[in-house]
N, C-alpha and C. Protein backbone atom coordinates (compact mmCIF):
# COMPACT_ATOMS: atom_id res chain seq x y z
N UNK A 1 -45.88 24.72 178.13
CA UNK A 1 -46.97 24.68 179.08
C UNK A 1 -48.22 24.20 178.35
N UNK A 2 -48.74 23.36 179.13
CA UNK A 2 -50.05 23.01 177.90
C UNK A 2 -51.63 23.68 178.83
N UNK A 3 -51.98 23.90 177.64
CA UNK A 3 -53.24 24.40 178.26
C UNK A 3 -54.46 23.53 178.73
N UNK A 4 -55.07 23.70 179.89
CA UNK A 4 -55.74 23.30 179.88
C UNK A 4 -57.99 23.91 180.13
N UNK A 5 -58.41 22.96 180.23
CA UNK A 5 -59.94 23.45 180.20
C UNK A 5 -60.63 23.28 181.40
N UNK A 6 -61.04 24.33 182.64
CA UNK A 6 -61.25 24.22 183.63
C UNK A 6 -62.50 23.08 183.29
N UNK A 7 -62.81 22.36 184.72
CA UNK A 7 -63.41 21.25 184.60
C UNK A 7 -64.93 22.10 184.77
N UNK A 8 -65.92 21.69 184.22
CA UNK A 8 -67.60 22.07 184.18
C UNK A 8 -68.38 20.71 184.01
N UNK A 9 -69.47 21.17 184.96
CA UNK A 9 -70.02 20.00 185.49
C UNK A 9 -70.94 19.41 184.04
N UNK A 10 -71.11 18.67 183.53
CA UNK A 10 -72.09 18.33 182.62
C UNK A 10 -73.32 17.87 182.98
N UNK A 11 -74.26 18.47 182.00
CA UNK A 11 -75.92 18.88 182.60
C UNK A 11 -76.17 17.49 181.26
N UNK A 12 -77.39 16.89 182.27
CA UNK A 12 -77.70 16.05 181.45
C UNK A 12 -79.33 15.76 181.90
N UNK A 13 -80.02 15.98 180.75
CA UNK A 13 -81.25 16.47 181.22
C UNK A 13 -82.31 15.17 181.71
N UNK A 14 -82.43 15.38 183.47
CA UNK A 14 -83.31 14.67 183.50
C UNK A 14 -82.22 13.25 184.38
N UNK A 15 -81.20 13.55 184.75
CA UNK A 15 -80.40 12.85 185.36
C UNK A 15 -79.90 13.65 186.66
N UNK A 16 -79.86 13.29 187.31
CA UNK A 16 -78.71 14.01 188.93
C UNK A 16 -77.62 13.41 188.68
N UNK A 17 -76.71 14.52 189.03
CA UNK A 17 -75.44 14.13 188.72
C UNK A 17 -74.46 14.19 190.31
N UNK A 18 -74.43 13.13 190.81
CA UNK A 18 -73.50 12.78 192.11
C UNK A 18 -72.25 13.05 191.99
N UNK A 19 -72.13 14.64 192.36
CA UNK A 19 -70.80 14.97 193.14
C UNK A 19 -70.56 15.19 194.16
N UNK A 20 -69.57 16.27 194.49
CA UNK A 20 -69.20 16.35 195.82
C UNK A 20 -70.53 16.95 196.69
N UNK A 21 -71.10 18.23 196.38
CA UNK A 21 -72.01 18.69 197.12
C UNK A 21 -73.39 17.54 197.13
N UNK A 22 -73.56 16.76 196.30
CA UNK A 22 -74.56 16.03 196.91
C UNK A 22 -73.90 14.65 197.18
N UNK A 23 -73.02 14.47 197.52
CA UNK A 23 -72.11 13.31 198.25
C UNK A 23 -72.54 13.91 199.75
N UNK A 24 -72.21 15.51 200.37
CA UNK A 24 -72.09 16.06 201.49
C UNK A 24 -73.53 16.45 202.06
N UNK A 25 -74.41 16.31 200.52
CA UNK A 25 -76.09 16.65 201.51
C UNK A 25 -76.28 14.86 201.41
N UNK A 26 -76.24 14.49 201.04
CA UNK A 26 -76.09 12.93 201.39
C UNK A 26 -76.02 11.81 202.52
N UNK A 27 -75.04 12.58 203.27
CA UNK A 27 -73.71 11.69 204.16
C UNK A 27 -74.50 10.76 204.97
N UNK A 28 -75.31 11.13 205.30
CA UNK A 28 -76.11 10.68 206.52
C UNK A 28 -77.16 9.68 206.36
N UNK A 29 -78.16 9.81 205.01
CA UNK A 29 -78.45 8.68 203.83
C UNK A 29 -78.04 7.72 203.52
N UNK A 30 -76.44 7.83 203.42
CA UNK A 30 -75.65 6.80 202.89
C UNK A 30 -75.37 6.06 203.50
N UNK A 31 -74.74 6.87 204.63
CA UNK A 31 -74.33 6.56 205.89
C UNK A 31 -75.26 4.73 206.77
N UNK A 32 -76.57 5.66 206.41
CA UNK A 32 -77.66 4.63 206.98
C UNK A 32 -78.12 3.43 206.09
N UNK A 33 -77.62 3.96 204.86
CA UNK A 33 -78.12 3.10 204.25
C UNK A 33 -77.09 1.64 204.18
N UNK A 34 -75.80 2.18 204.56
CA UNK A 34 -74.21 1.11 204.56
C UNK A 34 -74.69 0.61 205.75
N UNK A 35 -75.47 0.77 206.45
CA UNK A 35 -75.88 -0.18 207.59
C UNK A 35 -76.26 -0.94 207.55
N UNK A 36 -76.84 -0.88 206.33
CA UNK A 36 -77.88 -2.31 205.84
C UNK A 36 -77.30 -3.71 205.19
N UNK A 37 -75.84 -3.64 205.40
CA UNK A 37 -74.63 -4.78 204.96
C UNK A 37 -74.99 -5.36 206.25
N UNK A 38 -75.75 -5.14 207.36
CA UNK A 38 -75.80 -5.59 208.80
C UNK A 38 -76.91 -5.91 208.96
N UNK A 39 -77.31 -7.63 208.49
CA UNK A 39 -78.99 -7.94 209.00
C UNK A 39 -79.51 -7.90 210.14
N UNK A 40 -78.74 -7.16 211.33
CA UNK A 40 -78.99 -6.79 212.63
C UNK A 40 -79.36 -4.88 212.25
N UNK A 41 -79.02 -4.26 212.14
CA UNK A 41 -79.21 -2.88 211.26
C UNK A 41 -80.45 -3.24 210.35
N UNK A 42 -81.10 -4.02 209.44
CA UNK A 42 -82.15 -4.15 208.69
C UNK A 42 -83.08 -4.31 209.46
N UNK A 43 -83.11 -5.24 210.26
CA UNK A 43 -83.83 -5.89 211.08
C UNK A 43 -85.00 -4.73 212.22
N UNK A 44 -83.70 -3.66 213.01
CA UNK A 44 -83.84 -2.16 213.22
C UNK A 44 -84.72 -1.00 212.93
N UNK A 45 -84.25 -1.38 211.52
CA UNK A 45 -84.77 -0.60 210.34
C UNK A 45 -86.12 -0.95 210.70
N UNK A 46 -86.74 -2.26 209.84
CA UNK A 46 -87.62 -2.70 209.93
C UNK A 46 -88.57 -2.57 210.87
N UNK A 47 -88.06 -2.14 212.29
CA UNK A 47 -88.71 -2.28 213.62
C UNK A 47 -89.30 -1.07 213.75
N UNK A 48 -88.43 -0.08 213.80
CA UNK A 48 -88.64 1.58 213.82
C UNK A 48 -87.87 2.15 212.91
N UNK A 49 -88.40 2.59 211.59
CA UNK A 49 -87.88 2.89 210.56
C UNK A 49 -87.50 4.54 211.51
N UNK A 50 -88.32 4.95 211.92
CA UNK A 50 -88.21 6.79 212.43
C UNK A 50 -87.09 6.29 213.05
N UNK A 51 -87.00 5.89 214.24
CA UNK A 51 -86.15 6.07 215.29
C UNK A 51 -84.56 5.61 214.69
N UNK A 52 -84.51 4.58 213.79
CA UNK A 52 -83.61 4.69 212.88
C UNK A 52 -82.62 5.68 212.13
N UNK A 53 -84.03 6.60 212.15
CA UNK A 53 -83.23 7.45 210.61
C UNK A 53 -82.98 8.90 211.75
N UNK A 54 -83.85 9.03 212.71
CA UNK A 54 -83.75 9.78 213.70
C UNK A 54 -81.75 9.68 214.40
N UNK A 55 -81.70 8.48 214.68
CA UNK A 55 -80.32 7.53 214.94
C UNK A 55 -79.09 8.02 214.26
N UNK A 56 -79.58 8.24 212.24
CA UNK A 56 -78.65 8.41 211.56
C UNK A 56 -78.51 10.11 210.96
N UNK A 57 -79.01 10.65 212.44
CA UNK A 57 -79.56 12.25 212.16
C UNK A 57 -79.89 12.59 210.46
N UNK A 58 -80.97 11.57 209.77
CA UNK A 58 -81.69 12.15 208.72
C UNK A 58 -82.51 13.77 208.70
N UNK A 59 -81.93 14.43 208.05
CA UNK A 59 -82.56 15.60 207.86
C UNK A 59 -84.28 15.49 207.32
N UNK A 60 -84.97 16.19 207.58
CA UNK A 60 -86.34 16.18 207.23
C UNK A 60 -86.65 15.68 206.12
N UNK A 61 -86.17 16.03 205.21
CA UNK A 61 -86.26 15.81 203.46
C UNK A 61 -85.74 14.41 203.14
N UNK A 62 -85.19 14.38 203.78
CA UNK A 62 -84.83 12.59 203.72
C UNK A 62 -85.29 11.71 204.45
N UNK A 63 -85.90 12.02 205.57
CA UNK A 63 -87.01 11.09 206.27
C UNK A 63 -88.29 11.30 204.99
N UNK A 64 -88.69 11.83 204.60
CA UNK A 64 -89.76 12.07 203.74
C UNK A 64 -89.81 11.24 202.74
N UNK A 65 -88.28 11.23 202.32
CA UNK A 65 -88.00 11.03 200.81
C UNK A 65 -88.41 9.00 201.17
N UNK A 66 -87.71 8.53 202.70
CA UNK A 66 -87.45 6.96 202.77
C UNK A 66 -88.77 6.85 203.08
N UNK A 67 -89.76 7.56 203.29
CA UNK A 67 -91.11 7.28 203.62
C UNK A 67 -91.39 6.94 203.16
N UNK A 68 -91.71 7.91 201.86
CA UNK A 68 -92.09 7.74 200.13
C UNK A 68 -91.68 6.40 199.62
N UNK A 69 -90.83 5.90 200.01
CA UNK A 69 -90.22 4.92 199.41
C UNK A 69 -90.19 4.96 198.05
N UNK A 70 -89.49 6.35 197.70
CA UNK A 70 -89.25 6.89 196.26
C UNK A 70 -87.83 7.02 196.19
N UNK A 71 -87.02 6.31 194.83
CA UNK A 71 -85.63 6.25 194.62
C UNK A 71 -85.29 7.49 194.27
N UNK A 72 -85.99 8.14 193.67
CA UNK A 72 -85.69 9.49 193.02
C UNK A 72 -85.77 10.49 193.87
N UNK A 73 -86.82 10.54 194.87
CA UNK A 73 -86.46 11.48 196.02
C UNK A 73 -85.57 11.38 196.85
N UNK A 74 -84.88 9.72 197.01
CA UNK A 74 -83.94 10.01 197.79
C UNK A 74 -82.32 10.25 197.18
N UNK A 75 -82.36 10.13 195.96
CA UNK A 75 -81.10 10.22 195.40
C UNK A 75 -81.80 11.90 195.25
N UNK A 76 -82.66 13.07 194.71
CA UNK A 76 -82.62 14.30 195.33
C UNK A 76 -82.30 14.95 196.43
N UNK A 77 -82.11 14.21 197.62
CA UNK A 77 -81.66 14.37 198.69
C UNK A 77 -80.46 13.97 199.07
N UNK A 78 -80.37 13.43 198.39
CA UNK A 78 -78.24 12.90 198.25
C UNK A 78 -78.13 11.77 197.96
N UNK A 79 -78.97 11.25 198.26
CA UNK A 79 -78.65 8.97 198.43
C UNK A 79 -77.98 8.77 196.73
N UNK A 80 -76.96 8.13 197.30
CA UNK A 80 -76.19 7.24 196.18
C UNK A 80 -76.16 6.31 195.86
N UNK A 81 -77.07 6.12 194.18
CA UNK A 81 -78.15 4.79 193.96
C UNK A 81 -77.21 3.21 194.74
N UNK A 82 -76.20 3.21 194.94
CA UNK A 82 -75.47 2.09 194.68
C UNK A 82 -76.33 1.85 196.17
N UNK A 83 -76.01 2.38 197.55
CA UNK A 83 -76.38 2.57 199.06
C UNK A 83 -78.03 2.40 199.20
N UNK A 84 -78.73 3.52 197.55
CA UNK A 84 -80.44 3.01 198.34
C UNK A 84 -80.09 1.78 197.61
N UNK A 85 -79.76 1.04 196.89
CA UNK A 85 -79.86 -0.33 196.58
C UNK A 85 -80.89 -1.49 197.62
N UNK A 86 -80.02 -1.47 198.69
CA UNK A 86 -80.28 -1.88 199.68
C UNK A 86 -81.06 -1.22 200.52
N UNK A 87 -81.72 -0.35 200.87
CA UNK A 87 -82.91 0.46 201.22
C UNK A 87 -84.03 -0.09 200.10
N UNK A 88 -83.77 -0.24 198.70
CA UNK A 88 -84.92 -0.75 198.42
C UNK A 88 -85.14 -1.89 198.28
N UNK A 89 -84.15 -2.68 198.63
CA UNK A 89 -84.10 -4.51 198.92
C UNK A 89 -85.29 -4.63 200.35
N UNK A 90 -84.53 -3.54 201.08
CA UNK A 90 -85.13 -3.70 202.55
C UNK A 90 -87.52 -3.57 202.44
N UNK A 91 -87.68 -2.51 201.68
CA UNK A 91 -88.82 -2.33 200.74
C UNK A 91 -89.51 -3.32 200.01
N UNK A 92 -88.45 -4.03 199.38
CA UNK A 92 -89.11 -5.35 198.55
C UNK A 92 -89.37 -4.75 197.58
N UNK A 93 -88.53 -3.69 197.03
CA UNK A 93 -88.34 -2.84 195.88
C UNK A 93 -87.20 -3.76 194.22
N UNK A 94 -87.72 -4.23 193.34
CA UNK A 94 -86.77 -4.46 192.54
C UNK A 94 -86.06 -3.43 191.58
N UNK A 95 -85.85 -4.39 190.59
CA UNK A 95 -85.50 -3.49 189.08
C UNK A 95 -86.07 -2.91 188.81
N UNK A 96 -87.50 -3.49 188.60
CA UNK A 96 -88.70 -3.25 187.29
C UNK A 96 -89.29 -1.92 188.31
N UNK A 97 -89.41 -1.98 189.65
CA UNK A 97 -90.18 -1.26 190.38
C UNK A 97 -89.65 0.34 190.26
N UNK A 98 -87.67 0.30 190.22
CA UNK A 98 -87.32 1.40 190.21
C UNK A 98 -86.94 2.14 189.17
N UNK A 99 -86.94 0.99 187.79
CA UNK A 99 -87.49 1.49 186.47
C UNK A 99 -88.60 2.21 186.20
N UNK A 100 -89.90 1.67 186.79
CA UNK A 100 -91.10 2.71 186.76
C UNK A 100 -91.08 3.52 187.17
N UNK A 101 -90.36 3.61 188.28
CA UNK A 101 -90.37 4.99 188.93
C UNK A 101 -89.79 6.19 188.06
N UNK A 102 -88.52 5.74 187.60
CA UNK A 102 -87.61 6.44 186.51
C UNK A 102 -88.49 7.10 185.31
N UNK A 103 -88.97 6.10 184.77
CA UNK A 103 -89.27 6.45 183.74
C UNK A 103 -91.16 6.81 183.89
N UNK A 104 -91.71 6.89 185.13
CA UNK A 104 -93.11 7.75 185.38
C UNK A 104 -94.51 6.71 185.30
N UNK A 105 -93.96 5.50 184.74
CA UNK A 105 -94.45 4.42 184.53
C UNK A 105 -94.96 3.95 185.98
N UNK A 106 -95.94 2.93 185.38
CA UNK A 106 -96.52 1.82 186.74
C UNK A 106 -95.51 0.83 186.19
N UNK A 107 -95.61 -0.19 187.12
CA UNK A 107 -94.48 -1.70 187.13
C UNK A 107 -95.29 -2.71 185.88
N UNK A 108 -96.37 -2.39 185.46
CA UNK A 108 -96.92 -3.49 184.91
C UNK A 108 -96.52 -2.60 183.06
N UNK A 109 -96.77 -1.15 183.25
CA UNK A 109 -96.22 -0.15 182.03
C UNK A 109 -94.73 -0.67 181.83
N UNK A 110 -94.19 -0.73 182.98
CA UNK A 110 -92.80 -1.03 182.33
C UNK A 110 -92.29 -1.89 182.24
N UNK A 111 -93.02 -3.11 182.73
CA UNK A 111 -92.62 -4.82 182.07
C UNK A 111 -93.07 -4.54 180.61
N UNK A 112 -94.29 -4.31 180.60
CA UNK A 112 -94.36 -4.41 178.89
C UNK A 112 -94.06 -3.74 178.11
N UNK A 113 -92.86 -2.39 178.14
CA UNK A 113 -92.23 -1.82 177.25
C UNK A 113 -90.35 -2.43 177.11
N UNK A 114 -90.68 -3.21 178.72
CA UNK A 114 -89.18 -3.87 178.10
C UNK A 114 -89.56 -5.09 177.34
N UNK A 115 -90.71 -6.14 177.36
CA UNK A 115 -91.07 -7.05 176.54
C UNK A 115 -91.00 -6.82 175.36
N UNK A 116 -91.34 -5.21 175.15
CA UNK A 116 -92.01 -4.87 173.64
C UNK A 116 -90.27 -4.57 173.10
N UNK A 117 -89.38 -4.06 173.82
CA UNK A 117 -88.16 -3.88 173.30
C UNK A 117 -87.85 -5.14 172.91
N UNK A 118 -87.34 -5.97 174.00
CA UNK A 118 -87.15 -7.01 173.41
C UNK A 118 -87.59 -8.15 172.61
N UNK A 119 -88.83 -7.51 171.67
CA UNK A 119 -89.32 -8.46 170.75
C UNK A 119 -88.54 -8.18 169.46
């Protein structure tokens, strides 16, 4: 019989870690956000962002979070970066924009610390 090591979640400081329970406070985030493969669904979006997310029964904390138009609040609320992808396409949100966010930075702080890396 071989032994084995019950599975434990690994803490990694300063990261969210997407499992099942925030896959399930999620669903509905994601949900809305896979809509956005549909430039008829963006378009929507765009028109009445509320009545939208109202549509995709967003819980409070997640209407807040897409307000904000903060990546980090909404992946705290479940969103799964791959899904806001496209929530922050829809924003006119890039790389550099959701790098600053990450790392606490403004967008112009964090062009020039990746410049400075890559010198």
């Amino acid at each position: 019989m071989v032994a084995t090591t019950p599975w434990r979640q690994r803490e990694i400081p300063g990261t969210k870690i997407f499992d099942g329970s925030l896959a399930r406070l999620g669903y509905a985030l994601n949900r809305m956000c896979y809509s956005f493969n549909s430039a008829e669904c963006r378009a929507a979006f765009q028109h009445d962002a509320e009545a939208y997310m109202t549509r995709y029964n967003l819980t409070d904390a997640q209407k807040e979070a897409v307000r904000s138009k903060s990546v980090l609040a909404m992946i705290d609320v479940g969103g799964h970066p791959y899904y806001l992808a496209k929530l922050a396409g829809i924003f006119g949100l890039d790389m550099q924009d959701i790098g600053a966010q990450q790392t606490g930075m403004t967008k112009e702080q964090f062009k020039q610390k990746l410049v400075a890396a890559g010198a």
